[in-house]
Protein backbone atom coordinates (compact mmCIF):
# COMPACT_ATOMS: atom_id res chain seq x y z
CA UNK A 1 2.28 14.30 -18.21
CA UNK A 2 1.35 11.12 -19.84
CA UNK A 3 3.89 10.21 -23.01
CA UNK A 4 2.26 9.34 -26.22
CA UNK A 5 -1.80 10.13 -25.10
CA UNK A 6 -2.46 10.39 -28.96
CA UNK A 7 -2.40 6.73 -28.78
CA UNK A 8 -5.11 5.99 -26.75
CA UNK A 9 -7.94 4.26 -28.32
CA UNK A 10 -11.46 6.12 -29.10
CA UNK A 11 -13.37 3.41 -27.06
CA UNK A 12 -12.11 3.26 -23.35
CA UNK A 13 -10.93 -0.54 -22.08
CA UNK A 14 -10.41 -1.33 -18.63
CA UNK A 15 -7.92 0.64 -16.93
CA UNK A 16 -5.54 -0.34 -14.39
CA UNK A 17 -3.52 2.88 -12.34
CA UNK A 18 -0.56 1.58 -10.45
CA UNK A 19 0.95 4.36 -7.89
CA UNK A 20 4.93 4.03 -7.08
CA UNK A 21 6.93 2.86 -10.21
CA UNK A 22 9.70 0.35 -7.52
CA UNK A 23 10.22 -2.80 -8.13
CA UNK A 24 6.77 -4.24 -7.35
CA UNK A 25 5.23 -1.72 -9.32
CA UNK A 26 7.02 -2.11 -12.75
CA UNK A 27 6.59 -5.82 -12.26
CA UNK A 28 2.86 -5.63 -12.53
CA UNK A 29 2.79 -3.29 -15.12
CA UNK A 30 4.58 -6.04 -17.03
CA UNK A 31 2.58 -8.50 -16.07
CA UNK A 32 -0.43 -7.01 -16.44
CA UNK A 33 0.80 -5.78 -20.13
CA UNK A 34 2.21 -8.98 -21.05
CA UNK A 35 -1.21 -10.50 -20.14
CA UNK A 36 -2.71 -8.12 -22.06
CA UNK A 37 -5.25 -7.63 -19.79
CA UNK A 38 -6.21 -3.91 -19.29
CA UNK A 39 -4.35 -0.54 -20.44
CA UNK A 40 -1.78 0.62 -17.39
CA UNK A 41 -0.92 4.14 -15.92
CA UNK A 42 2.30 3.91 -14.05
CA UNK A 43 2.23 7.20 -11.93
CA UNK A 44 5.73 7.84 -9.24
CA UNK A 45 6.88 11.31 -7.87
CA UNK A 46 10.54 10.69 -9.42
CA UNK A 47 10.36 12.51 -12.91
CA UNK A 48 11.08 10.46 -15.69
CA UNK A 49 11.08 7.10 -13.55
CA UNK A 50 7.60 5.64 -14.79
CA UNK A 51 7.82 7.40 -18.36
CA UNK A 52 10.93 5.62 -18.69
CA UNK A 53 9.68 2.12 -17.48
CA UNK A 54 6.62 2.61 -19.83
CA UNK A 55 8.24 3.07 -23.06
CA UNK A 56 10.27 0.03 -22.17
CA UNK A 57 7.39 -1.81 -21.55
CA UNK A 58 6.07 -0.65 -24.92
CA UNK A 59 8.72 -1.29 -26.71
CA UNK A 60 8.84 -4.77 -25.28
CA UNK A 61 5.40 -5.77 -26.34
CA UNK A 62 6.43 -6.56 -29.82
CA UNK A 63 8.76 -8.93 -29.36
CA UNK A 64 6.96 -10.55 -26.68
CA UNK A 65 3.90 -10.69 -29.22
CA UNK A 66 1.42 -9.40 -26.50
CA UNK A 67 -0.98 -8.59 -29.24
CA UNK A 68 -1.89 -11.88 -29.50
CA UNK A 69 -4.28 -12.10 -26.89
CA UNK A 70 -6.28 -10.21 -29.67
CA UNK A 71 -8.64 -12.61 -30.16
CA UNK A 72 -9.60 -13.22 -26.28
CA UNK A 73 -9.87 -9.91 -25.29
CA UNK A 74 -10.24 -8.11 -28.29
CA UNK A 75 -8.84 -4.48 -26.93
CA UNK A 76 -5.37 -2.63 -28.49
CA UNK A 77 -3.39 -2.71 -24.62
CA UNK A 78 -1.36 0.55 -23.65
CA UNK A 79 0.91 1.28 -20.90
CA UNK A 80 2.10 5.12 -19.81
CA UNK A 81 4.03 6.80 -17.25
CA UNK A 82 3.38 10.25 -15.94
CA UNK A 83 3.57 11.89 -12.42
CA UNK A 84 -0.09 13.66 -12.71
CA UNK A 85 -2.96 11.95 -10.81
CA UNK A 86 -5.34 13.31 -13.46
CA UNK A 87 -3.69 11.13 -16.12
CA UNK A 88 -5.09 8.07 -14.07
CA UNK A 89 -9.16 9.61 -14.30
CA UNK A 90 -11.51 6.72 -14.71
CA UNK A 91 -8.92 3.22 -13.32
CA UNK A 92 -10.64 0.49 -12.95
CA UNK A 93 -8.17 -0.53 -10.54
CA UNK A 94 -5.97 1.57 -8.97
CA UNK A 95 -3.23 -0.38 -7.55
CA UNK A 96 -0.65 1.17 -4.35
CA UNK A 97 2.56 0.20 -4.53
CA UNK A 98 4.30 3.32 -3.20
CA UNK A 99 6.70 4.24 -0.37
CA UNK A 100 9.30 2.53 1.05
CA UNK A 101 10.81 -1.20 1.15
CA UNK A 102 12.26 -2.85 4.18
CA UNK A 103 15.94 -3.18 4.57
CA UNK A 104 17.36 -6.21 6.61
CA UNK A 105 16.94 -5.92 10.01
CA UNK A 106 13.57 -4.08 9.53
CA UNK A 107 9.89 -5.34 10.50
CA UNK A 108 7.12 -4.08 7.57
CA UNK A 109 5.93 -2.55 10.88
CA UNK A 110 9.01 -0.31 11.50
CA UNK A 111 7.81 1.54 7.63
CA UNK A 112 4.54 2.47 9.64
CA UNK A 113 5.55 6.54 9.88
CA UNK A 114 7.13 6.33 6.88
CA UNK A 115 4.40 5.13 4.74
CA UNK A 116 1.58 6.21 5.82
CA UNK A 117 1.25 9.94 4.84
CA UNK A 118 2.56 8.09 1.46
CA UNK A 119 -0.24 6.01 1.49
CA UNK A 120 -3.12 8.53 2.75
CA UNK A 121 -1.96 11.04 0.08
CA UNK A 122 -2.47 8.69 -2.99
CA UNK A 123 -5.33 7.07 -1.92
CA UNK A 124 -6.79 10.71 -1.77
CA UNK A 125 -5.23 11.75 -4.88
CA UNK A 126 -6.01 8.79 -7.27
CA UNK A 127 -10.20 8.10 -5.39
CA UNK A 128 -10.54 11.64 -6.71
CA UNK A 129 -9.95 11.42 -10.05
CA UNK A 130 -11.45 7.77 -9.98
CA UNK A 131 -14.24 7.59 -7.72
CA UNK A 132 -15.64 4.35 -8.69
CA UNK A 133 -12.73 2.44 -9.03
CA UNK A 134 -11.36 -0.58 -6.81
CA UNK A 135 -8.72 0.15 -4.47
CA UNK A 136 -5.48 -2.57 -4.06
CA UNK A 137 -3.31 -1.85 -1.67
CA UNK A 138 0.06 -3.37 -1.68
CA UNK A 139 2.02 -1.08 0.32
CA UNK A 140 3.48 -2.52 3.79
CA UNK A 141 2.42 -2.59 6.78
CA UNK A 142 -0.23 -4.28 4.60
CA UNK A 143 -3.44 -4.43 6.98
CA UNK A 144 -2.71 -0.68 8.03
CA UNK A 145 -2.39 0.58 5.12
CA UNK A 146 -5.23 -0.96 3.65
CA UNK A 147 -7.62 0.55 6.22
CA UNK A 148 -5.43 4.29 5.90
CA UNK A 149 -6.75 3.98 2.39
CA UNK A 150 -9.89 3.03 3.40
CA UNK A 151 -10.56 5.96 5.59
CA UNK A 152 -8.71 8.57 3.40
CA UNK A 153 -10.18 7.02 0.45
CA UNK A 154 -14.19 7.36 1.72
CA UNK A 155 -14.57 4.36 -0.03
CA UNK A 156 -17.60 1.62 0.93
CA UNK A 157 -15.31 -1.08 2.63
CA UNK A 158 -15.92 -3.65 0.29
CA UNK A 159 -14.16 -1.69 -2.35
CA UNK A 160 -10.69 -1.47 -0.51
CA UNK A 161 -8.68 -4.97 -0.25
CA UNK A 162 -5.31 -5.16 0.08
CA UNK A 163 -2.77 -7.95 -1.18
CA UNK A 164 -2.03 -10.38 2.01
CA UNK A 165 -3.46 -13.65 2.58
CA UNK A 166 -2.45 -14.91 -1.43
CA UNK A 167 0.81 -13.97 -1.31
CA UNK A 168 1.18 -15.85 2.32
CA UNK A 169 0.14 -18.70 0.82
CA UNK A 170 1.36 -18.47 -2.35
CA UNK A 171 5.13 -18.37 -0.28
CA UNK A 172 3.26 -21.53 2.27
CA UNK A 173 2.49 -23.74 -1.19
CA UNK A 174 5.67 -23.07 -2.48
CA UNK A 175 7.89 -24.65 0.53
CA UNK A 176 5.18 -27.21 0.57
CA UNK A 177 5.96 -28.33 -2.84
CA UNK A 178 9.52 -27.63 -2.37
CA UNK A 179 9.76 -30.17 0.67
CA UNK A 180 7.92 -32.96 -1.04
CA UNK A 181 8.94 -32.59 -4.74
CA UNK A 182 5.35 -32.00 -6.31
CA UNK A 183 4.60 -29.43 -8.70
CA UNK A 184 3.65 -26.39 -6.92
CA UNK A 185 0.39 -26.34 -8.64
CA UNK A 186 -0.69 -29.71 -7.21
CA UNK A 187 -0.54 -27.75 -3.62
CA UNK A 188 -3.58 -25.69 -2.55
CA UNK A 189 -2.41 -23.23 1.04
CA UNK A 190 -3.75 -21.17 3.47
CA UNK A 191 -3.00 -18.35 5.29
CA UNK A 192 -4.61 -15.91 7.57
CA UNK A 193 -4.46 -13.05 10.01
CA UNK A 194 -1.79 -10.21 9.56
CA UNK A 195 0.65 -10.10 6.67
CA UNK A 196 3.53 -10.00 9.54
CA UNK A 197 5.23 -11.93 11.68
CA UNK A 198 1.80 -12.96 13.73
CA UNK A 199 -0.38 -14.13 10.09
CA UNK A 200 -1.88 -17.80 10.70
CA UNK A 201 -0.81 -20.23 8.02
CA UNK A 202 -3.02 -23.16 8.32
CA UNK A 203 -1.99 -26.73 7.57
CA UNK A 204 -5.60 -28.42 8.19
CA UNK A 205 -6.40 -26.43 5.12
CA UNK A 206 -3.31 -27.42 3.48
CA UNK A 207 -3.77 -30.11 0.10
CA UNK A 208 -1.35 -31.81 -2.27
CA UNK A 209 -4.08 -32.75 -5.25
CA UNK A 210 -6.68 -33.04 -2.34
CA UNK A 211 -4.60 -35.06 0.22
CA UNK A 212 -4.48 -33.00 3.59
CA UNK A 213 -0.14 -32.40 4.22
CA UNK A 214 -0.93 -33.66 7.58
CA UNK A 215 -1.25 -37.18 6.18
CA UNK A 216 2.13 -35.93 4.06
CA UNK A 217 4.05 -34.37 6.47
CA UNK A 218 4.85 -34.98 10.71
CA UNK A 219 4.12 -31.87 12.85
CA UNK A 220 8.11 -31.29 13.04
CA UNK A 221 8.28 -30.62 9.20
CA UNK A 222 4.94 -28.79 9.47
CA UNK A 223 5.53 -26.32 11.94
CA UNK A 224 9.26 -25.71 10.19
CA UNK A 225 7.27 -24.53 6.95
CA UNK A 226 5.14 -22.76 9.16
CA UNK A 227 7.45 -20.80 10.36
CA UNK A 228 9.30 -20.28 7.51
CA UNK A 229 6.05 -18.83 5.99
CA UNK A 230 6.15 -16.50 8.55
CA UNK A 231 9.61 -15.34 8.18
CA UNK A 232 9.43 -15.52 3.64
CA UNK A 233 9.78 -11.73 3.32
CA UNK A 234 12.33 -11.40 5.65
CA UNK A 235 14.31 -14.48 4.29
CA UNK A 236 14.69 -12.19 0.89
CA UNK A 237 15.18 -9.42 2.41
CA UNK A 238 18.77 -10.68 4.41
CA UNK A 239 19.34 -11.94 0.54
CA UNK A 240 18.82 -9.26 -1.34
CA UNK A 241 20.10 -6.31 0.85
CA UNK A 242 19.07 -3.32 -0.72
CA UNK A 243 15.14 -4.21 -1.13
CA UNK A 244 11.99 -6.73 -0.67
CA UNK A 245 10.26 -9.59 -2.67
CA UNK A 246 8.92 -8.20 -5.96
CA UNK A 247 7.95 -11.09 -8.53
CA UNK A 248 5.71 -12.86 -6.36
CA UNK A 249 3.85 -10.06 -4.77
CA UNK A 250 3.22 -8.69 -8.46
CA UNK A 251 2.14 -11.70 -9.45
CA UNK A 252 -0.32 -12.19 -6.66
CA UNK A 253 -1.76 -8.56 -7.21
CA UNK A 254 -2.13 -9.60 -10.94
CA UNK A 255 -4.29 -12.12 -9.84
CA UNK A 256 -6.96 -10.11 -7.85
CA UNK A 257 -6.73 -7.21 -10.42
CA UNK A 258 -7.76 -10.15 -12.98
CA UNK A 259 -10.59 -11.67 -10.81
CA UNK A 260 -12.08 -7.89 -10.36
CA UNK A 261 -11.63 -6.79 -13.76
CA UNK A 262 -13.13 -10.09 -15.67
CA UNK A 263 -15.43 -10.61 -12.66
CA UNK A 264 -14.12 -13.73 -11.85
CA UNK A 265 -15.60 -14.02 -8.18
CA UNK A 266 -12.33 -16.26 -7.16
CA UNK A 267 -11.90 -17.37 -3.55
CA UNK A 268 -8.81 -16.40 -2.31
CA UNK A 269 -6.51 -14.53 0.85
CA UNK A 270 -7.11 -11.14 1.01
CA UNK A 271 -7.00 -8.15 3.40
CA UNK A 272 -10.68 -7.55 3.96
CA UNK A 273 -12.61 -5.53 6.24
CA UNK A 274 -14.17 -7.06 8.88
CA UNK A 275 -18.16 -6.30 9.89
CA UNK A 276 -17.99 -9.00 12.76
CA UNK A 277 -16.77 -12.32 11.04
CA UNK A 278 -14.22 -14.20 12.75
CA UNK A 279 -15.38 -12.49 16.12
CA UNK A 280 -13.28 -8.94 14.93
CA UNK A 281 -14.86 -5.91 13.89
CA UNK A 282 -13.35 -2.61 11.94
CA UNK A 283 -10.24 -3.71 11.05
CA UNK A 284 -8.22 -5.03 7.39
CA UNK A 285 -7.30 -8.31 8.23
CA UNK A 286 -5.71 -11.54 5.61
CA UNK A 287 -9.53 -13.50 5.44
CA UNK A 288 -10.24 -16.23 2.57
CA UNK A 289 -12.70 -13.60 0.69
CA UNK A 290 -14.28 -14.27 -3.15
CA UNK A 291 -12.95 -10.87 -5.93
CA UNK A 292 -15.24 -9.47 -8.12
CA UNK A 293 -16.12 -6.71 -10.10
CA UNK A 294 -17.99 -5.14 -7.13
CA UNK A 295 -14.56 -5.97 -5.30
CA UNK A 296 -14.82 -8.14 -1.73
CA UNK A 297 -18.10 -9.78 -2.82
CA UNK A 298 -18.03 -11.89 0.50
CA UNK A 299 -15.82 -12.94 3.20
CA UNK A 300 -15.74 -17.14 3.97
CA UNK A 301 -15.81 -17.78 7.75
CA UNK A 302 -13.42 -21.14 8.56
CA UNK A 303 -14.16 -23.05 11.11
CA UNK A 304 -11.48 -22.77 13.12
CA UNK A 305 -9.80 -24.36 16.37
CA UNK A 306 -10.08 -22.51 19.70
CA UNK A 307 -6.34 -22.26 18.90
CA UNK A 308 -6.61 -21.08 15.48
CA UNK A 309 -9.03 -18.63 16.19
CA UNK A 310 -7.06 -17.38 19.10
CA UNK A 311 -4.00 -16.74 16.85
CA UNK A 312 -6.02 -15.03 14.37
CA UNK A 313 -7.34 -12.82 17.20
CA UNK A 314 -3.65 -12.17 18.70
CA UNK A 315 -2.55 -11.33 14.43
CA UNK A 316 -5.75 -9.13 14.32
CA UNK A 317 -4.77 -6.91 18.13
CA UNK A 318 -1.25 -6.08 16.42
CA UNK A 319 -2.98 -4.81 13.71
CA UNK A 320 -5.08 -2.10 15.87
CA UNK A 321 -2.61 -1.34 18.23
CA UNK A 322 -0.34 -0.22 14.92
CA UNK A 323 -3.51 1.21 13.17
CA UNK A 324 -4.21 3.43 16.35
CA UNK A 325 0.10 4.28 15.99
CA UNK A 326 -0.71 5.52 12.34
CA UNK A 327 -3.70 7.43 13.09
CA UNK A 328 -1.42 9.39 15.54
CA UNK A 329 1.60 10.40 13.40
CA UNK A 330 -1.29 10.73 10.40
CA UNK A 331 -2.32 13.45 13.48
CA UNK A 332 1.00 14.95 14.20
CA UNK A 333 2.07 15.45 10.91
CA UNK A 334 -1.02 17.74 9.87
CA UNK A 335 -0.54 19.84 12.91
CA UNK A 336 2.77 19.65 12.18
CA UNK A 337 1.83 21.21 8.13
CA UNK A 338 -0.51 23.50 9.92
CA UNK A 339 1.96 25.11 11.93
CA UNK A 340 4.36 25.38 9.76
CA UNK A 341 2.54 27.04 7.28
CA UNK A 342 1.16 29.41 9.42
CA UNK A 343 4.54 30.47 10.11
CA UNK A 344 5.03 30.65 6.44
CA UNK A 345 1.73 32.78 6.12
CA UNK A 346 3.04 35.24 9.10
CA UNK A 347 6.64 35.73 6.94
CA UNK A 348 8.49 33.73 9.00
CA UNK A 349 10.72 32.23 6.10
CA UNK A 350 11.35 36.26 5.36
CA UNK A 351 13.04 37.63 8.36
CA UNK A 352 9.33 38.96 9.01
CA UNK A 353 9.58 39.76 12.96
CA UNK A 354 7.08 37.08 14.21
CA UNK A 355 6.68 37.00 17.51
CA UNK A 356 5.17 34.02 19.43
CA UNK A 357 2.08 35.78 20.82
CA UNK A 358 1.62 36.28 16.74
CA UNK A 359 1.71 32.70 16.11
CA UNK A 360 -0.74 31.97 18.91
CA UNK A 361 -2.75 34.80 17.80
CA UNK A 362 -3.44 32.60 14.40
CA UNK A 363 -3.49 29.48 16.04
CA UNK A 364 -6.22 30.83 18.16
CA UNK A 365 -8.54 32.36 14.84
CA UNK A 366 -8.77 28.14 13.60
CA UNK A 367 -10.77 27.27 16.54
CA UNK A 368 -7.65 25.32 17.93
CA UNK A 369 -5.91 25.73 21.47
CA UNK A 370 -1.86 27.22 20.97
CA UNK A 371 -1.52 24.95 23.73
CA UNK A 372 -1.80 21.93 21.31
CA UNK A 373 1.09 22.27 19.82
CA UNK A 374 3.15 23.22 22.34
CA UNK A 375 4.90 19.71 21.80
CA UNK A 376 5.08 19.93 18.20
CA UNK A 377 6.51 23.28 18.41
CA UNK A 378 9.41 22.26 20.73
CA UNK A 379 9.88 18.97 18.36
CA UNK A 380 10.29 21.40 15.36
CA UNK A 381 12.65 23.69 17.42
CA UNK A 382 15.13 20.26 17.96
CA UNK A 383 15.22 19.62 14.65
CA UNK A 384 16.36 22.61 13.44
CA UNK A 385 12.88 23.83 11.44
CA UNK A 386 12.71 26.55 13.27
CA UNK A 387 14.58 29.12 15.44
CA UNK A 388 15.09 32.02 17.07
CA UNK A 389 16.42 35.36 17.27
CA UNK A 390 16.74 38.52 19.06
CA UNK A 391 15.22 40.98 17.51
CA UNK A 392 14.60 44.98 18.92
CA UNK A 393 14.72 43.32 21.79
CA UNK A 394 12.32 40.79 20.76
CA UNK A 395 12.20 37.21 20.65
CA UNK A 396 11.56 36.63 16.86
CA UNK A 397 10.54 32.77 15.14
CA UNK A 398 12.59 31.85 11.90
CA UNK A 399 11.04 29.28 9.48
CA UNK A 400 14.46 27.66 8.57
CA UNK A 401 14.93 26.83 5.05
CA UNK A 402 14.56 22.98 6.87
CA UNK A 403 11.36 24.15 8.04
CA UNK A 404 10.43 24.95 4.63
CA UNK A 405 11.26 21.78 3.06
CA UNK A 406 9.23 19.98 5.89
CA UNK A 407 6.55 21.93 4.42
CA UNK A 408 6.81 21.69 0.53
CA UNK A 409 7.73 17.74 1.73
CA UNK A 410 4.22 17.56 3.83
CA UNK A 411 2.34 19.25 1.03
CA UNK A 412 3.84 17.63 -1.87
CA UNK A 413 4.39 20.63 -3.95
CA UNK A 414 7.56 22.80 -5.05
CA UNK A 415 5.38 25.56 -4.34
CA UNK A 416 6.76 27.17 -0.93
């Protein structure tokens, strides 16, 4: 439940619902409180985790005098933690952070099974008790995710975007400025394509205070930032160990939350779905798109080289391939929660004597073929969810008590 609700003010200002209390999560709750630009709900499974880092964040704004933005915004700024979706009703925003970070030695495409039930599941959760709100999607693989959201969401496209392209370039300006010795504000960078190892940094749109870095830099140097660009979140990664990059992808997703919540209409790198710009069609790719209050108001078309364009078309292909990979275990793992809980429903978990012609018996009264999940079945059998036993002479199923944490795990609930 959300801690202190009595302190919520009688007129409602924006609202900003961030889902998964990690690292990048709790860093754009502070940012977005120390900015004092909307109230926050910090939601994450773990009990106590975001009740914990929202009194702290509380309890911080005083001395960071975060009331001061008073007279600019005018609005008493709150943050909370619960673990209830319905505490985040009526976001503004709602911001997905959840599921799990890379480790070294790991692509943001090897979290792809891991994350996306993660994803799908709060998208659904949080568009339900906020069904006009924008959706920002932060959890990696980026440009998958985004479009899992998209579709779990039922969201118009324009209302999904997911945090790419800025922070790309936001990593691309930085080793600009860092190899010439300018003040990183003085560069302007851009990046496109996939927030992976394929995006499309692009120098010819590259400025230190309007002077192209090609007239700053040789190719050598160039193509060394390049790929360092490419390579950023991996770099901190190896360095840190035990997590990912957290500062500077919550301060890039503070960004577009401000742009959509003060209507801003700011140009920047964002995962945006694609209608037939750039020569791609239904897919979440890094584009240079303007935020609003509506959310992707437009998407800018570059003109790009023959090889520019072809990169960005090679980024965009790795980006299907793996959405097509997510749609399948999305696939697997509800047949997977419908089997399973039809052998809960038959008593399996209880010693009932369940026999597989029972099993297919149910299988059959949903319309589906037993056949179907003859693969699944076997899978579950390997992995010790469920097993068998001889029974009056009968070849009984048990629903192992791993079988039944599968389930309560694929139904997030305590329930079973």
């Amino acid at each position: 439940m959300i801690m202190h609700s009595s302190v919520w003010p009688s007129h409602r200002p924006a609202r900003v619902s961030i889902i998964g209390a990690g690292k990048v999560g709790s860093t754009l709750a502070q940012r977005i409180v120390e900015k004092n630009i909307a109230d926050v709900v910090l939601l994450d499974v773990v009990p106590g985790l975001a009740e914990g880092i929202a009194l702290d964040l509380m309890q911080a704004r005083g001395i960071e005098r975060c009331d001061r933005a008073f007279l600019v915004r005018s609005a008493y700024r709150c943050v909370f933690g619960t673990n209830n979706y319905a505490d985040t009703a009526e976001s503004n925003v709602v911001v997905i952070t959840a599921g799990s970070p890379r480790k070294p030695g790991m692509s943001r495409d090897d979290l792809l099974q891991v994350n996306a039930t993660i994803v799908v599941e709060a998208a659904k959760n949080a568009i339900a008790h906020s069904p006009d709100a924008i959706l920002l999607v932060v959890t990696n693989p980026l440009d998958v995710m985004t479009y899992l959201a998209w579709q779990a969401s039922g969201l118009p496209p324009q209302r999904v975007v997911g945090m790419a392209g800025g922070l790309d370039s936001a990593r691309f300006q930085a080793f600009i400025a860092m190899e010439l010795g300018v003040p990183t504000v003085d560069v302007s960078a851009m990046v496109l394509g996939s927030h992976g190892d394929l995006m499309v940094p692009l120098p010819r749109y590259c400025t230190v205070s309007g002077i192209p870095i090609t007239e700053l830099m040789d190719n050598e140097t160039i193509e060394r930032l390049v790929e360092r660009t490419r390579n950023a979140g991996s770099e901190i990664v190896q360095l840190l160990q035990t997590g990912g990059a957290y500062f500077a992808p919550a301060a890039t997703t503070c960004l577009m939350v401000e742009s959509i919540l003060f209507n801003q209409s700011r140009f920047m790198p964002a995962s945006a779905y694609l209608q037939g710009e750039y020569g791609l069609k239904d897919i979440f790719i890094g584009v240079p798109c303007r935020l609003g209050s509506s959310g992707v108001e437009s998407v800018l078309e570059l003109n790009l080289t023959e090889t520019e364009r072809a990169a960005l078309h090679a980024s965009a292909q790795s980006v299907l391939k793996n959405i097509q990979r997510a749609n399948e275990i999305m696939s697997e793992s509800q047949s997977t929660t419908r089997l399973l809980l039809a052998l809960w429903k038959l008593g399996a978990h209880k010693s009932t004597d369940v026999k597989r012609v029972d099993l297919t018996e149910k299988i059959k009264r949903t319309g589906e073929k037993a056949s179907d999940y003859q693969g699944i079945f076997d899978k579950l059998e390997q992995e010790g969810a469920i097993a068998f036993e001889i029974k009056n002479r009968n070849r009984v199923i048990l629903l192992t008590e791993k079988g039944v944490q599968m389930l309560r795990e694929l139904l997030n609930t305590d329930e079973f």
